[in-house]
PDB file of N, CA and C in Angstrom:
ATOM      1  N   UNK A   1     131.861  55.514 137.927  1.00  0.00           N
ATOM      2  CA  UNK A   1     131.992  55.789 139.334  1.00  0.00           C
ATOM      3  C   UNK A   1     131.482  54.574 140.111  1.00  0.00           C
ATOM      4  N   UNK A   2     132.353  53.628 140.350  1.00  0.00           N
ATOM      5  CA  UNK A   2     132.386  53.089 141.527  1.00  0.00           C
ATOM      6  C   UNK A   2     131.960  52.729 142.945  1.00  0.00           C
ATOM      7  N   UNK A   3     131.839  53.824 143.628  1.00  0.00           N
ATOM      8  CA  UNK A   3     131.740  54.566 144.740  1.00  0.00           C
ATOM      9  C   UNK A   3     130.539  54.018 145.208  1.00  0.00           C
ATOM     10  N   UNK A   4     130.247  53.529 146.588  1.00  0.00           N
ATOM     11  CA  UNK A   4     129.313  53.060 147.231  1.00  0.00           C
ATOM     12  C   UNK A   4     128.305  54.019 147.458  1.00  0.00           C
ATOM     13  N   UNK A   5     128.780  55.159 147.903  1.00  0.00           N
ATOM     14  CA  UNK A   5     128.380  56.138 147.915  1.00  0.00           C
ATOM     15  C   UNK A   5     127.324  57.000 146.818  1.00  0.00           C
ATOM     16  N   UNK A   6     127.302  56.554 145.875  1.00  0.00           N
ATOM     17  CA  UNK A   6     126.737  57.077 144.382  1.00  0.00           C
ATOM     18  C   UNK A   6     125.485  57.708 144.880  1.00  0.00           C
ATOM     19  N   UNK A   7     124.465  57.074 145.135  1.00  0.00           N
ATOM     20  CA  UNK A   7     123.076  57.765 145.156  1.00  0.00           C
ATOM     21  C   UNK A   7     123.532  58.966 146.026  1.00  0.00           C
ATOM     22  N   UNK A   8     124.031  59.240 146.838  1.00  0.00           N
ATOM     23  CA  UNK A   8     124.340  60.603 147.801  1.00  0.00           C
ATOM     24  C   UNK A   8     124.989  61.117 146.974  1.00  0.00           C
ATOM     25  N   UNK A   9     125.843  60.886 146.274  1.00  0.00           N
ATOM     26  CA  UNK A   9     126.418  62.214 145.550  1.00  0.00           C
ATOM     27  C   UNK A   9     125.802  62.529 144.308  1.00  0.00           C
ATOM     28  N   UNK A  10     124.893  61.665 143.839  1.00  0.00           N
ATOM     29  CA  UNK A  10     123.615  62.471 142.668  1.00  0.00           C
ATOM     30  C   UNK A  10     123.132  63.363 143.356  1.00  0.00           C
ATOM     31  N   UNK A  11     122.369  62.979 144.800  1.00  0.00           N
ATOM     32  CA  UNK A  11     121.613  63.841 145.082  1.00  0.00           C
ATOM     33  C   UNK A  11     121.558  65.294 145.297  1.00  0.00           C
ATOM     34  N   UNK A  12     123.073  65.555 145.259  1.00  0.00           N
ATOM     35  CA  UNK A  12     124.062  66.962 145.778  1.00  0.00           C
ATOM     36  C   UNK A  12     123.555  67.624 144.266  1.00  0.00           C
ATOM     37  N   UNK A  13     123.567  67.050 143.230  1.00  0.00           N
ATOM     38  CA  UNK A  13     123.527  68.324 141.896  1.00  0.00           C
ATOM     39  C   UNK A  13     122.281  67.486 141.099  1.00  0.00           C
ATOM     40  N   UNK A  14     122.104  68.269 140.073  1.00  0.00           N
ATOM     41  CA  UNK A  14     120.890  68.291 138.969  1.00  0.00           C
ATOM     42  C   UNK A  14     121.410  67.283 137.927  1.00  0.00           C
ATOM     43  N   UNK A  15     122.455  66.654 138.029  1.00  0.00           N
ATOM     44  CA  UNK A  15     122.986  65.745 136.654  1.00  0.00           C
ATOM     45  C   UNK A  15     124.254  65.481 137.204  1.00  0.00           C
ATOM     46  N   UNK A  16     124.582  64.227 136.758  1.00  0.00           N
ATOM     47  CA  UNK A  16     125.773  63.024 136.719  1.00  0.00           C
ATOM     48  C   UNK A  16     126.850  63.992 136.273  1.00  0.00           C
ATOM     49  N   UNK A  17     126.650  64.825 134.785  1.00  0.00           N
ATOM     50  CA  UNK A  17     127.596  65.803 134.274  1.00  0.00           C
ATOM     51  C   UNK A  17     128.250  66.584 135.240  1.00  0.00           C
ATOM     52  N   UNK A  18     127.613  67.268 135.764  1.00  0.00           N
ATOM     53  CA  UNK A  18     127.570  68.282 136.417  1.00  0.00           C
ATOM     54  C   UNK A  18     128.764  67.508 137.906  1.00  0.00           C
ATOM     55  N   UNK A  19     127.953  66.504 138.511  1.00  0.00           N
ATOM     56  CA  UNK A  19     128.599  65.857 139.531  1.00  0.00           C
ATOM     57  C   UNK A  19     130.325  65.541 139.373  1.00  0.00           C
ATOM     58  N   UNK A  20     130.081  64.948 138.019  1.00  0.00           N
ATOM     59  CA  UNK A  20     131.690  64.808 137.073  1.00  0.00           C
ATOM     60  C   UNK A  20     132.168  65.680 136.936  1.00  0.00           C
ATOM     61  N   UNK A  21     132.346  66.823 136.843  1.00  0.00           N
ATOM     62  CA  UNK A  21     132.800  67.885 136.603  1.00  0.00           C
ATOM     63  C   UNK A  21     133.291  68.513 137.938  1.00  0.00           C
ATOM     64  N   UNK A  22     132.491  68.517 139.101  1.00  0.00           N
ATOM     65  CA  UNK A  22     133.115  68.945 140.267  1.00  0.00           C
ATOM     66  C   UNK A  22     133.760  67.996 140.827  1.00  0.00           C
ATOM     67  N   UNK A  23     133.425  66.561 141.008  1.00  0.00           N
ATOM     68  CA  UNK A  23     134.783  65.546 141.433  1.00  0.00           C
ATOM     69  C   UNK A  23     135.908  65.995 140.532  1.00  0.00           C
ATOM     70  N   UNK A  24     136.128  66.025 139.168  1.00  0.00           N
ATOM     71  CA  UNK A  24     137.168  66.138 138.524  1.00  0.00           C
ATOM     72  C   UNK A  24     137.989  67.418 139.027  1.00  0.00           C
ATOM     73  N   UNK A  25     137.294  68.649 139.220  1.00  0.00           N
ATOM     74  CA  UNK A  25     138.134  70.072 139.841  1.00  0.00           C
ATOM     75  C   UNK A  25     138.649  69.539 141.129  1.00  0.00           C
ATOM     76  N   UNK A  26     137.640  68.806 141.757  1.00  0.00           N
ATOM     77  CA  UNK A  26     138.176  68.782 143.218  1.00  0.00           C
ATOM     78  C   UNK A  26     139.582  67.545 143.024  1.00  0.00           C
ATOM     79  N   UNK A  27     139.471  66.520 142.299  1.00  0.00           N
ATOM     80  CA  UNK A  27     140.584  65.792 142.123  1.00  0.00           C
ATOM     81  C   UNK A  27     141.879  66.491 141.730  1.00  0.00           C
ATOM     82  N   UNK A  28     141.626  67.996 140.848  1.00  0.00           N
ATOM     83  CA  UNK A  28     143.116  68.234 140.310  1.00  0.00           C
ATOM     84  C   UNK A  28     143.375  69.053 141.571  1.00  0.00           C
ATOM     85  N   UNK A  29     142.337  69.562 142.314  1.00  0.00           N
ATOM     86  CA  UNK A  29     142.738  70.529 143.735  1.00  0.00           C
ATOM     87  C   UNK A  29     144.036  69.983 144.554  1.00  0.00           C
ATOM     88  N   UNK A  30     143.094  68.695 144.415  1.00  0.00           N
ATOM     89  CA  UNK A  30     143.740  67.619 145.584  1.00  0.00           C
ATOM     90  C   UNK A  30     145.224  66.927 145.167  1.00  0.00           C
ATOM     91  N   UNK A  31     145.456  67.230 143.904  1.00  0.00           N
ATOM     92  CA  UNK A  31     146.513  66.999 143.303  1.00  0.00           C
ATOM     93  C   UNK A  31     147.840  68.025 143.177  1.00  0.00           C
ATOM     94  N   UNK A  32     147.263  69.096 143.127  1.00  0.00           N
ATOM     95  CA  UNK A  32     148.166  70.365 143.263  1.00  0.00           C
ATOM     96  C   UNK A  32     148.383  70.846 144.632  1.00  0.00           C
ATOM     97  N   UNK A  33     148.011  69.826 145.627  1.00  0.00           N
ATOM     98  CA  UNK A  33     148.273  70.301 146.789  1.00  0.00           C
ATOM     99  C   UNK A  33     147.104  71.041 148.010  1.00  0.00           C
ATOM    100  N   UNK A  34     145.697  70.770 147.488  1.00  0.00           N
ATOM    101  CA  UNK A  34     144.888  71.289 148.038  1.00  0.00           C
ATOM    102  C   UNK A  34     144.900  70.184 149.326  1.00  0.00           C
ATOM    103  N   UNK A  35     144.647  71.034 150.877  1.00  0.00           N
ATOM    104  CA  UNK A  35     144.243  70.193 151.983  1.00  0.00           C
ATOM    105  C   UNK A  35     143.297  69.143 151.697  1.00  0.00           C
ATOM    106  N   UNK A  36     143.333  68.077 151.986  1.00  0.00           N
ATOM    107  CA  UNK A  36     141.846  67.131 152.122  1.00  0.00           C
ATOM    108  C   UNK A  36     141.481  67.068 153.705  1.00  0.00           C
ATOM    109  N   UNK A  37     139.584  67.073 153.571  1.00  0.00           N
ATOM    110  CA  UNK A  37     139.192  67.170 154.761  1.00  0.00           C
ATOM    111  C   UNK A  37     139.073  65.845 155.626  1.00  0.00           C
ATOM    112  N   UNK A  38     139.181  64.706 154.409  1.00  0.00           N
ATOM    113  CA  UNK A  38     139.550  63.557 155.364  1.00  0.00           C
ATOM    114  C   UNK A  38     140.384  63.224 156.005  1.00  0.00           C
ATOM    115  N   UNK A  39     139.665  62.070 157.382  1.00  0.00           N
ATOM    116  CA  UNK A  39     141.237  61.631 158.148  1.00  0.00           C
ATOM    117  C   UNK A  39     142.077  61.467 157.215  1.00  0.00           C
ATOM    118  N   UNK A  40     143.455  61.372 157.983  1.00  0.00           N
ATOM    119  CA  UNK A  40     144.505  60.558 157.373  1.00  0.00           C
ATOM    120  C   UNK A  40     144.292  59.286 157.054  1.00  0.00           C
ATOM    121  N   UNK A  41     143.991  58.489 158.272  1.00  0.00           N
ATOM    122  CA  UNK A  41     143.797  57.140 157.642  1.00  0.00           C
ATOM    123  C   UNK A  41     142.773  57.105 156.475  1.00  0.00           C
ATOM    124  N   UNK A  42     142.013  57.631 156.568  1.00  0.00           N
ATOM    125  CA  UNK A  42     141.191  57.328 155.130  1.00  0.00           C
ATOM    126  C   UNK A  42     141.978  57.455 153.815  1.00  0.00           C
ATOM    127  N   UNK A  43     142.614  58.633 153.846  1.00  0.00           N
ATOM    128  CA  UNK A  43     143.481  59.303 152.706  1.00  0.00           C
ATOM    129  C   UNK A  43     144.144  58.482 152.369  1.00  0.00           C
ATOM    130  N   UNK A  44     144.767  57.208 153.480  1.00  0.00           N
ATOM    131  CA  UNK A  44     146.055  56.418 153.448  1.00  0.00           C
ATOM    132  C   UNK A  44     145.436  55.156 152.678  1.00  0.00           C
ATOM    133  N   UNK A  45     143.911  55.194 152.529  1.00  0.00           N
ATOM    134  CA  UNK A  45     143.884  53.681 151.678  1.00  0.00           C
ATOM    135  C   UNK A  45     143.542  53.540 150.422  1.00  0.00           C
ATOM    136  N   UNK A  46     143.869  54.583 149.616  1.00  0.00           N
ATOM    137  CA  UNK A  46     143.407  55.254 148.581  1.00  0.00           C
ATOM    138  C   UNK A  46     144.454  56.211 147.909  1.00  0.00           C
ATOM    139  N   UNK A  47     145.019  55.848 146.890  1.00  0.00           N
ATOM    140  CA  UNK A  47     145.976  56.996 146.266  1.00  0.00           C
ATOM    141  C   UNK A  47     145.254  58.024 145.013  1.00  0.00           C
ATOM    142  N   UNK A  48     144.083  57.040 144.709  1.00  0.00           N
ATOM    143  CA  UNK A  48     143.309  57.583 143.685  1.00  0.00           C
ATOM    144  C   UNK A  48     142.447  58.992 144.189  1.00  0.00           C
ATOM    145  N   UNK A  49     143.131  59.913 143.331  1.00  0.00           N
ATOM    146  CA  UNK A  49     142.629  61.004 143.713  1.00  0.00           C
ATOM    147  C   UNK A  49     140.895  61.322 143.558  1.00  0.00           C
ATOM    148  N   UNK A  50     140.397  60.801 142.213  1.00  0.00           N
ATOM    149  CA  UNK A  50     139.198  60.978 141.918  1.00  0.00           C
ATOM    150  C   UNK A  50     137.697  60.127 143.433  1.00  0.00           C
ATOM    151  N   UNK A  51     138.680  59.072 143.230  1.00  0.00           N
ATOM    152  CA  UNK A  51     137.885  58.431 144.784  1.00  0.00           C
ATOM    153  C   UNK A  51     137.791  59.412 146.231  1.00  0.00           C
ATOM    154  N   UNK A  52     139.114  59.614 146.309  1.00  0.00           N
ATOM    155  CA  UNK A  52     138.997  60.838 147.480  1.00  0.00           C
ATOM    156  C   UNK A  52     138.378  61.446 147.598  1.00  0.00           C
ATOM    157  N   UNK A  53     138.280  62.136 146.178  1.00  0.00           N
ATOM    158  CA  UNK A  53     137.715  63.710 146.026  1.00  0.00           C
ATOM    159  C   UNK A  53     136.029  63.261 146.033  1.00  0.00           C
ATOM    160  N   UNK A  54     135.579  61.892 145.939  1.00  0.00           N
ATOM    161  CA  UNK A  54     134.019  61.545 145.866  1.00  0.00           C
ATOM    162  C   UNK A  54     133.815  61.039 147.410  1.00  0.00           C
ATOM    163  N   UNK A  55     134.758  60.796 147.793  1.00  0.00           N
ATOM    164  CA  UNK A  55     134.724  60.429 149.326  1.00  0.00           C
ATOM    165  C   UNK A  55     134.356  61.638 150.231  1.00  0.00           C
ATOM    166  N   UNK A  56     135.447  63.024 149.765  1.00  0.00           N
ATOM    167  CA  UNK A  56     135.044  64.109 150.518  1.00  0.00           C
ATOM    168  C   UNK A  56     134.110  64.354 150.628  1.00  0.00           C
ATOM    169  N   UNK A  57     133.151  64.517 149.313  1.00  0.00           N
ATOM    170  CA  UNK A  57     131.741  65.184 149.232  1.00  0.00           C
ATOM    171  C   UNK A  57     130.799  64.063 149.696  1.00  0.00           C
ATOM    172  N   UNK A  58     130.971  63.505 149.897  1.00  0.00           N
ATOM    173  CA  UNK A  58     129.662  62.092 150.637  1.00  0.00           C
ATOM    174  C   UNK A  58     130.238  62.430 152.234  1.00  0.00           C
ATOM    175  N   UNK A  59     131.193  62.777 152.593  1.00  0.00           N
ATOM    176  CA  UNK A  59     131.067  63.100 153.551  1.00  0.00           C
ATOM    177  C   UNK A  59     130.237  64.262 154.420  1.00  0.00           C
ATOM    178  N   UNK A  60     130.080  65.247 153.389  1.00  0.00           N
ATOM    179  CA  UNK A  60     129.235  66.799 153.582  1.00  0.00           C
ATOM    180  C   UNK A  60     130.181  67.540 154.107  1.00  0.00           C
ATOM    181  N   UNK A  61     131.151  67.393 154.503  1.00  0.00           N
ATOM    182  CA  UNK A  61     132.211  68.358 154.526  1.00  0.00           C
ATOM    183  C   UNK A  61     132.473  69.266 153.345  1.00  0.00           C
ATOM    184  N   UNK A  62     132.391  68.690 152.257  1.00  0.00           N
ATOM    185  CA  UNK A  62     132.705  70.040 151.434  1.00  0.00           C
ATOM    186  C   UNK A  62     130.933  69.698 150.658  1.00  0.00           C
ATOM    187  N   UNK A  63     130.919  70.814 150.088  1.00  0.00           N
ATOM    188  CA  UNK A  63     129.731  71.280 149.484  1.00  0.00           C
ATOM    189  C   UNK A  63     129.408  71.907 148.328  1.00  0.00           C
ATOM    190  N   UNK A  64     128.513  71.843 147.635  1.00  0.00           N
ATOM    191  CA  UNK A  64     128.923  72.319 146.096  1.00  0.00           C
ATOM    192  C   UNK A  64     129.041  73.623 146.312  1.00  0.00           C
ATOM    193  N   UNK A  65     129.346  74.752 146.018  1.00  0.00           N
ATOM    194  CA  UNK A  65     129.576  76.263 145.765  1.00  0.00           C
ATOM    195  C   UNK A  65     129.737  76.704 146.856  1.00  0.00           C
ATOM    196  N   UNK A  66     130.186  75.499 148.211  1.00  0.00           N
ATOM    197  CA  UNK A  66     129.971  76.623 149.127  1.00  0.00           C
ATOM    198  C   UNK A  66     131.542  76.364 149.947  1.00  0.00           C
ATOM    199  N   UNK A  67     132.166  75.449 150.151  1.00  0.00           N
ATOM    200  CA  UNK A  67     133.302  74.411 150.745  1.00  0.00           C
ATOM    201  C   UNK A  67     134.189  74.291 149.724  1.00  0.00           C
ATOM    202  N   UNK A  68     133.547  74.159 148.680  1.00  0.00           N
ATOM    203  CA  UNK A  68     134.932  74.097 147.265  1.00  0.00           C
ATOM    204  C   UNK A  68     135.720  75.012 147.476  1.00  0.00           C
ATOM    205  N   UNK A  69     137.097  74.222 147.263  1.00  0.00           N
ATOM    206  CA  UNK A  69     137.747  76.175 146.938  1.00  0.00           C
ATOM    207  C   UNK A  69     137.461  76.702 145.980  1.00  0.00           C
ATOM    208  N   UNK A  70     137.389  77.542 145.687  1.00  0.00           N
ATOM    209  CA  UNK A  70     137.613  78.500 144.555  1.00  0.00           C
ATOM    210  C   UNK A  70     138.666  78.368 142.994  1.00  0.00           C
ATOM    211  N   UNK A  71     138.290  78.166 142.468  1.00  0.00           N
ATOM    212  CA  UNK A  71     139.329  78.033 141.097  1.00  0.00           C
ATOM    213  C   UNK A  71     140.896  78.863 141.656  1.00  0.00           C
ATOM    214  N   UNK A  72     139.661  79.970 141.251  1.00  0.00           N
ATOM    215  CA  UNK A  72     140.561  81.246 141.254  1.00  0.00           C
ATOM    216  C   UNK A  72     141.535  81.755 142.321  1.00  0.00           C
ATOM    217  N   UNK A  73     141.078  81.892 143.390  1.00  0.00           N
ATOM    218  CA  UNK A  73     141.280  81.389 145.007  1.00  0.00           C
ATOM    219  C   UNK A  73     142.372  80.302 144.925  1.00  0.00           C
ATOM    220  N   UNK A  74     142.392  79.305 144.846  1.00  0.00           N
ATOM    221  CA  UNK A  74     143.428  78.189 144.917  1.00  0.00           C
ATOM    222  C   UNK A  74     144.453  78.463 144.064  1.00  0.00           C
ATOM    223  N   UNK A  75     144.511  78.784 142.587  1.00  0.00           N
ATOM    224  CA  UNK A  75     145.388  78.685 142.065  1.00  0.00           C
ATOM    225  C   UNK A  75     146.763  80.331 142.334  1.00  0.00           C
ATOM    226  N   UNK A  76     145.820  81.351 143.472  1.00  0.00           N
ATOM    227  CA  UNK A  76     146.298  82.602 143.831  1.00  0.00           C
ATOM    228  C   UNK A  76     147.471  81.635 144.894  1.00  0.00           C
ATOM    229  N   UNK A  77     146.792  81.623 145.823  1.00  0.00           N
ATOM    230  CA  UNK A  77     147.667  80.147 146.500  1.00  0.00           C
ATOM    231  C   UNK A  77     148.501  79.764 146.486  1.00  0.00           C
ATOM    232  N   UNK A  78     147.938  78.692 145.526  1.00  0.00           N
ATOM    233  CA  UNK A  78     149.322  78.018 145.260  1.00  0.00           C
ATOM    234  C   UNK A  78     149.972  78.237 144.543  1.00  0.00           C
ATOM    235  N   UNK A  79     150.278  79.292 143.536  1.00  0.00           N
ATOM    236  CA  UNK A  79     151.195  80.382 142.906  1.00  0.00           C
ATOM    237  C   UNK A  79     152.193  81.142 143.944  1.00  0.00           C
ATOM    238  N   UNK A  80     151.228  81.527 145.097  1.00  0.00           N
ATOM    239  CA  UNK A  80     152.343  82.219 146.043  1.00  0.00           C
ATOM    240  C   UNK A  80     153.002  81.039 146.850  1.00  0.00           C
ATOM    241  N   UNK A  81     152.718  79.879 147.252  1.00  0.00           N
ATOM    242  CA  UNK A  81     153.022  79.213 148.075  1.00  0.00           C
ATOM    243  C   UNK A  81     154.253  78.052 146.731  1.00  0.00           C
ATOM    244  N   UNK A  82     153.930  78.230 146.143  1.00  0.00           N
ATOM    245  CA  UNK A  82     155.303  78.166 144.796  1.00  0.00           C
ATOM    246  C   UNK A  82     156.377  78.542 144.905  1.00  0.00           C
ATOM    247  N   UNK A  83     155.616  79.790 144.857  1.00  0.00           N
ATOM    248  CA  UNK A  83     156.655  81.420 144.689  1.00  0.00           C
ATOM    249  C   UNK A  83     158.169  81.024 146.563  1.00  0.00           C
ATOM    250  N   UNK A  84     157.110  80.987 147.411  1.00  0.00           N
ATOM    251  CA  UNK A  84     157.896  80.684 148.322  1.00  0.00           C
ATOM    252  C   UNK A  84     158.591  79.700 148.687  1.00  0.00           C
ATOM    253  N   UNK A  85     158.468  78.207 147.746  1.00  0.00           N
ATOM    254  CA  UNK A  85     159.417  77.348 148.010  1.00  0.00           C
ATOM    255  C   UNK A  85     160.395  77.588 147.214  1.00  0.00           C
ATOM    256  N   UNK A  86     160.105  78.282 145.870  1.00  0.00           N
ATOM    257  CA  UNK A  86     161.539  78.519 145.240  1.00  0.00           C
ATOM    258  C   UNK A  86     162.498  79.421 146.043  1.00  0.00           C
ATOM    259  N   UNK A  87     161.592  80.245 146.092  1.00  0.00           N
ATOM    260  CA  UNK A  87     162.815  81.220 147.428  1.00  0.00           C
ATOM    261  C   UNK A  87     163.004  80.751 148.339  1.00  0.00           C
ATOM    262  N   UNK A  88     162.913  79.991 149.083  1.00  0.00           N
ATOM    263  CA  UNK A  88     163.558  79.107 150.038  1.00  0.00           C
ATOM    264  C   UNK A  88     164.655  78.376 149.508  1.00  0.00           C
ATOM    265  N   UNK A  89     164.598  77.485 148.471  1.00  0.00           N
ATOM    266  CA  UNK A  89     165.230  76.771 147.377  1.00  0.00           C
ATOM    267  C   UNK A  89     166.514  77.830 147.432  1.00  0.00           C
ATOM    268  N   UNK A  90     166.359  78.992 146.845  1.00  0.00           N
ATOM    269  CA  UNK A  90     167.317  79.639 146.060  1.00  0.00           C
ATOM    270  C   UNK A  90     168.313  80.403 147.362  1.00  0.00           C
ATOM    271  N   UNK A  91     167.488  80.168 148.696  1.00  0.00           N
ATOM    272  CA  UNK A  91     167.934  80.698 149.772  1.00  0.00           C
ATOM    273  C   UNK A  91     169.138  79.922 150.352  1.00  0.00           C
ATOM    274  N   UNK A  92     168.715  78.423 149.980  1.00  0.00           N
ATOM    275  CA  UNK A  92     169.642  77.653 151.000  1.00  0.00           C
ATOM    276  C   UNK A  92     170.398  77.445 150.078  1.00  0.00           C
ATOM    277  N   UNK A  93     170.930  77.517 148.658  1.00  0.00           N
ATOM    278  CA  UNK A  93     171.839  77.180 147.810  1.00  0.00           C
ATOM    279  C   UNK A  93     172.574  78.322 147.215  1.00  0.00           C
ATOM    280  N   UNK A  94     171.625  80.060 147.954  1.00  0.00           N
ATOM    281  CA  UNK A  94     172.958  80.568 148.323  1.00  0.00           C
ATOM    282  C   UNK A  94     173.784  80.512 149.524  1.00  0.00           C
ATOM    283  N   UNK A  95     173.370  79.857 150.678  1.00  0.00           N
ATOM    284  CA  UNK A  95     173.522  79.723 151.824  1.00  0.00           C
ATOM    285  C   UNK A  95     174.941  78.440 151.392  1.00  0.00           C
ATOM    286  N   UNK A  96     174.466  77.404 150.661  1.00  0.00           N
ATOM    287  CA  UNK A  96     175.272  76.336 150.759  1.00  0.00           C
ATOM    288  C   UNK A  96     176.500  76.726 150.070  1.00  0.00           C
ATOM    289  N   UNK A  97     176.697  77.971 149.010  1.00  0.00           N
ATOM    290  CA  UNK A  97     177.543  78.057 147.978  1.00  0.00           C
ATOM    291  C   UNK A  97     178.255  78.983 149.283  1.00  0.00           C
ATOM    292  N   UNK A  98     177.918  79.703 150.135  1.00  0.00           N
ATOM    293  CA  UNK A  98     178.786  80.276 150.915  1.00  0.00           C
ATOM    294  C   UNK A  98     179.526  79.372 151.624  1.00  0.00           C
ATOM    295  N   UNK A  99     178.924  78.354 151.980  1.00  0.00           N
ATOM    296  CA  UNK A  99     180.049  77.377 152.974  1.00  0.00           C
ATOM    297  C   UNK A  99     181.025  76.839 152.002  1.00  0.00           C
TER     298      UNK A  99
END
């Protein structure tokens, strides 16, 4: 980890492990489509998700157990929010097969 930021984001948990482990959830969040709480421009200079996701939490915007989403919670989500682009999908290509 890189991150200028480092000593602030030890200080958030009891071990480096531990710290690794929640950047890494929050990186696949942020990968499957979870909102990020940073500006845009920030978001825009950085494609690396794992940086982001260490950027968020040095910001104090998100927080360990409390700002995270939820595993479980997110993946309800974005299962339904899936669910609804395929049906949209399947909407406009019966729509298109009618014209």
């Amino acid at each position: 980890m890189a991150e200028k930021d480092i000593d602030t984001l030890l200080s958030l948990t009891d071990s480096k492990y531990r710290l690794s482990v929640v950047i890494a959830k929050r990186a696949l969040q942020l990968k499957a489509g979870a909102p990020s709480v940073l500006p845009t421009d920030v978001r825009a200079r950085t494609q690396n998700l794992v940086t982001q996701a260490m950027r968020e939490l040095a910001t104090g915007k998100l927080l360990l157990g409390e700002n995270l989403i939820d595993d479980q919670r997110f993946q309800q989500d974005y299962h339904r929010q899936r669910q609804a682009q395929i049906q949209e999908q399947m909407r406009a290509e019966r729509e298109h097969e009618r014209e």
